[in-house]
N, C-alpha and C. Protein backbone atom coordinates (compact mmCIF):
# COMPACT_ATOMS: atom_id res chain seq x y z
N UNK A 1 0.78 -1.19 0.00
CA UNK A 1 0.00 0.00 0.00
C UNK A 1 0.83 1.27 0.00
N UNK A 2 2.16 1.31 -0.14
CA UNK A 2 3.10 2.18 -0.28
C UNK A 2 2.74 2.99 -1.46
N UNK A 3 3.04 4.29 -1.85
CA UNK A 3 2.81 4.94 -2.73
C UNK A 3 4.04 5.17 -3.20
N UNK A 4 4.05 5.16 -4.49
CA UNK A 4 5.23 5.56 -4.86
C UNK A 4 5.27 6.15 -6.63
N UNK A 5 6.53 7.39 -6.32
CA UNK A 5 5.68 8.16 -7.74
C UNK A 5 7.42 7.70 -8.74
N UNK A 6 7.30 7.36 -9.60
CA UNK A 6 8.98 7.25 -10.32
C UNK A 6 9.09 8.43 -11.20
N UNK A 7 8.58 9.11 -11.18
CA UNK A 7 8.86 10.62 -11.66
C UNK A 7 9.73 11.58 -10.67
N UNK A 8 9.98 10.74 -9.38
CA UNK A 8 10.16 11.45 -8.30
C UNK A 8 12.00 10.81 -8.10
N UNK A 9 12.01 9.84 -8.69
CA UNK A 9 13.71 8.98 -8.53
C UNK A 9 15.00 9.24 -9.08
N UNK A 10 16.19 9.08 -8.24
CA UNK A 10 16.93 9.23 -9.02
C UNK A 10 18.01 8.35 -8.53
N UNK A 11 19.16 7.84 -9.37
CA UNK A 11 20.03 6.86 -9.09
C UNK A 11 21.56 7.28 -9.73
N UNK A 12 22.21 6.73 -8.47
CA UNK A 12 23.40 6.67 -8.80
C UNK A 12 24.50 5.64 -8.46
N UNK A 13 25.24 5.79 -9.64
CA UNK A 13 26.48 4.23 -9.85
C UNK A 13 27.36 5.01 -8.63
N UNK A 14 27.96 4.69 -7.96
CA UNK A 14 28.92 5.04 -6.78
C UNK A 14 28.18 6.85 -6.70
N UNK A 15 29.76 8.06 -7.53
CA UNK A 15 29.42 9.14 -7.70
C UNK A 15 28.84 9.69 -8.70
N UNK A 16 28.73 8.53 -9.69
CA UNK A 16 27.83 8.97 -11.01
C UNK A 16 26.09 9.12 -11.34
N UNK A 17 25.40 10.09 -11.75
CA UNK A 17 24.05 9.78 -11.41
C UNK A 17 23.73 9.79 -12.68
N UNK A 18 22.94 8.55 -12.71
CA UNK A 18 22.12 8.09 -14.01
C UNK A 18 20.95 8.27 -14.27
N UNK A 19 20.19 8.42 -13.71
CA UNK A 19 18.75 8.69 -13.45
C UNK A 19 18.59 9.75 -12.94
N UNK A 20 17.50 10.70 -13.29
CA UNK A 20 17.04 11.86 -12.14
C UNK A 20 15.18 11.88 -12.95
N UNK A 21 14.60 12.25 -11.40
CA UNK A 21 13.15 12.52 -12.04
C UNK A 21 12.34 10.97 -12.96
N UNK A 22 13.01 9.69 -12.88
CA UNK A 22 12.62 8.73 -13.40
C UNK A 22 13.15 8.31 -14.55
N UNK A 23 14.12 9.52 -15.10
CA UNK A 23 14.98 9.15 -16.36
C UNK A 23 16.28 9.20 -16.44
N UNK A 24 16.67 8.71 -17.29
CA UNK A 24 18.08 8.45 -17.83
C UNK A 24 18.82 9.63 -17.77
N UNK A 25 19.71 10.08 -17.37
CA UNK A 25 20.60 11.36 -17.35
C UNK A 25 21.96 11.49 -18.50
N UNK A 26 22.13 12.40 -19.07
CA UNK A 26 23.81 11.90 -19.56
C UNK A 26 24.89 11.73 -18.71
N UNK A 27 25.59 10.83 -19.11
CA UNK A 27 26.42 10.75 -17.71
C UNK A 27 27.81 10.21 -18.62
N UNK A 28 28.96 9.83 -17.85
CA UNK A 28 30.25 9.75 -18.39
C UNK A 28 30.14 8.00 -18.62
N UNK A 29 30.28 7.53 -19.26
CA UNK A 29 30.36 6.11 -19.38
C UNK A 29 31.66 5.49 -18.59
N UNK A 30 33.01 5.91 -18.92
CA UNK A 30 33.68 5.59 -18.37
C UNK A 30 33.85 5.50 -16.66
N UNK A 31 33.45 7.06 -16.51
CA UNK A 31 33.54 7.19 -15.21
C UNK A 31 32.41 5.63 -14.45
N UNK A 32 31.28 5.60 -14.95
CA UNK A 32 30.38 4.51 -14.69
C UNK A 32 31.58 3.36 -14.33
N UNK A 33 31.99 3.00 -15.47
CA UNK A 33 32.44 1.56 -16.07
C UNK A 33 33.90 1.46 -14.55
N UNK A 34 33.89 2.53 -14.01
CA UNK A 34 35.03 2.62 -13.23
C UNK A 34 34.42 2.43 -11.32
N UNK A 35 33.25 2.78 -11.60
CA UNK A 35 32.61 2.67 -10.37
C UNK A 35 32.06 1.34 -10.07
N UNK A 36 31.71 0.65 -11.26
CA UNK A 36 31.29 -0.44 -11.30
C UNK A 36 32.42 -1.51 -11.07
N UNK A 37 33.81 -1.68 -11.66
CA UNK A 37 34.88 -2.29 -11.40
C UNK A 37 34.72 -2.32 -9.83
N UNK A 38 34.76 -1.36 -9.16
CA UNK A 38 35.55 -1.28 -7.50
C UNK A 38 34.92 -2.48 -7.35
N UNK A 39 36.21 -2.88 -5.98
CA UNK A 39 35.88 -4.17 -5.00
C UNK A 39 34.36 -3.98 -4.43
N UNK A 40 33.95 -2.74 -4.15
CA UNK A 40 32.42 -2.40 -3.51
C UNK A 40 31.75 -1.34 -4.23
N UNK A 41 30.70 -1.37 -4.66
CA UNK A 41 29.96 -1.10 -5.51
C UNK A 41 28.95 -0.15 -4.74
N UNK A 42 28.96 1.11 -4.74
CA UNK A 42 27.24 1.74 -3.97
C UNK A 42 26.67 2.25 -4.95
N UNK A 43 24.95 1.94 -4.75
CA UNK A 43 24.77 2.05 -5.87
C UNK A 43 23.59 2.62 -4.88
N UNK A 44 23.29 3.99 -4.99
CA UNK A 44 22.08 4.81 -4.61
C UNK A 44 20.79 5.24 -5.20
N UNK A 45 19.99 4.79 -4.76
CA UNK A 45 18.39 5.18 -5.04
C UNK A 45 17.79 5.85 -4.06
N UNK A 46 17.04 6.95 -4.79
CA UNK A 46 16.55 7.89 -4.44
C UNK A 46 15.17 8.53 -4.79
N UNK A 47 14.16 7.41 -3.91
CA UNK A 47 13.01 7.92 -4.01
C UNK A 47 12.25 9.21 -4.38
N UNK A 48 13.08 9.95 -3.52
CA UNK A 48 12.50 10.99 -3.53
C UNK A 48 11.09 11.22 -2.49
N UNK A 49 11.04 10.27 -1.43
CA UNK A 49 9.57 10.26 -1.24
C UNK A 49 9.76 10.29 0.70
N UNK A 50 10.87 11.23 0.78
CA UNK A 50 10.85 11.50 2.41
C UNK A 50 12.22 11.34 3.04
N UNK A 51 12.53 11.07 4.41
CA UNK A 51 13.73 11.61 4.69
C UNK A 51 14.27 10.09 5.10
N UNK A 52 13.53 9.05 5.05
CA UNK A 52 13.95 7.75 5.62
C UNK A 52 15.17 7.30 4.72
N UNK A 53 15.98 6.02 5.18
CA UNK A 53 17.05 5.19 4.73
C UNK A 53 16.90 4.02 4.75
N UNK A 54 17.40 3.17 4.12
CA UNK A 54 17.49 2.14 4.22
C UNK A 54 18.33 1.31 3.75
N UNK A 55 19.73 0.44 4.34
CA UNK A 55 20.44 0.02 3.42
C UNK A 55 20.67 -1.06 3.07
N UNK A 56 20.84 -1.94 2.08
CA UNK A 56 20.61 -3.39 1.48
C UNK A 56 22.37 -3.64 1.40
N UNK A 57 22.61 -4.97 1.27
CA UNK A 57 23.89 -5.37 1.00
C UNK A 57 23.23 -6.67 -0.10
N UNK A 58 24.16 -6.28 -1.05
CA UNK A 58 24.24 -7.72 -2.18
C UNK A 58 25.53 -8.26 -2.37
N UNK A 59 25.95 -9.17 -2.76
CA UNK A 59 27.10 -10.20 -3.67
C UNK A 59 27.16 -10.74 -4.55
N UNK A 60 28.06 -11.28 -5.18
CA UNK A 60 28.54 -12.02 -6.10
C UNK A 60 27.03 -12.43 -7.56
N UNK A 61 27.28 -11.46 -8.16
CA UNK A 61 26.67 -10.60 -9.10
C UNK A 61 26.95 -11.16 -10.27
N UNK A 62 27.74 -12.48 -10.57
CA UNK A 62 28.94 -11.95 -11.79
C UNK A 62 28.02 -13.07 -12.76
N UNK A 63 28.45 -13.01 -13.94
CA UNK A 63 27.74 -13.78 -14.78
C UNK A 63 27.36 -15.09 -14.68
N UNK A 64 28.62 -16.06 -14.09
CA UNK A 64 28.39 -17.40 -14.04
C UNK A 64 27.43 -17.72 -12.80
N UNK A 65 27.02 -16.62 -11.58
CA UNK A 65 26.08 -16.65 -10.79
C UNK A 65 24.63 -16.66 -11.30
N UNK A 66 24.91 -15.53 -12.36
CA UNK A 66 23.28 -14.98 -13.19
C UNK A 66 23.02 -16.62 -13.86
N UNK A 67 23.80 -16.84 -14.43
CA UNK A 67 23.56 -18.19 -15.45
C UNK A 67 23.51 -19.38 -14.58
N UNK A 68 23.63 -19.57 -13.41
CA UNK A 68 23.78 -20.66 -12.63
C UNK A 68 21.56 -20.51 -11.82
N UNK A 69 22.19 -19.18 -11.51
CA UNK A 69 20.39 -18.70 -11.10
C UNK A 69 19.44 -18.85 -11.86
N UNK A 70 19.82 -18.72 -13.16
CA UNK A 70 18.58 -18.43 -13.98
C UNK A 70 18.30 -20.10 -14.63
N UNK A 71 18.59 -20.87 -14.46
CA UNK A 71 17.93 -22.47 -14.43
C UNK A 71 17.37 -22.75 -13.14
N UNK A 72 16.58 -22.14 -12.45
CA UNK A 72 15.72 -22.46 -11.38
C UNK A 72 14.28 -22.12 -11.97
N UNK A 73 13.59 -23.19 -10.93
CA UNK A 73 12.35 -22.57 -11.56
C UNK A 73 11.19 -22.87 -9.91
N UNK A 74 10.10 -21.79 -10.02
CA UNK A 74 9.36 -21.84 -8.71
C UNK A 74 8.34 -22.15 -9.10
């Protein structure tokens, strides 16, 4: 029952922001491609929808995980 508006979001690769207002921003590719390398990855979303936080931790991301995951079935 959460409301939520994506006109209101914005995201960013470490210091790079890709998104603002629900869309795509221009942004430096490289600089991206460099934030994404690091050993730790922050990757910020931004509702836009109040002053709360919340922070998630993920891992091991890498392809042979995706391809190992994606032969499951529920």
């Amino acid at each position: 029952g959460a409301s939520f508006d994506p006109d209101r979001v914005s995201v960013y690769l470490g210091p790079v922001q890709v998104a603002r207002g629900g869309v795509e921003v221009p942004f430096d590719e490289g600089e991206a491609r460099r934030a994404l390398r690091a050993p730790e990855v922050y990757v910020l979303v931004d509702l836009g929808a109040g002053p709360h936080r919340v922070r998630a931790f993920g891992c091991d991301l890498t392809e042979e995980y995706v391809r190992i995951n994606a032969s499951y079935r529920s």
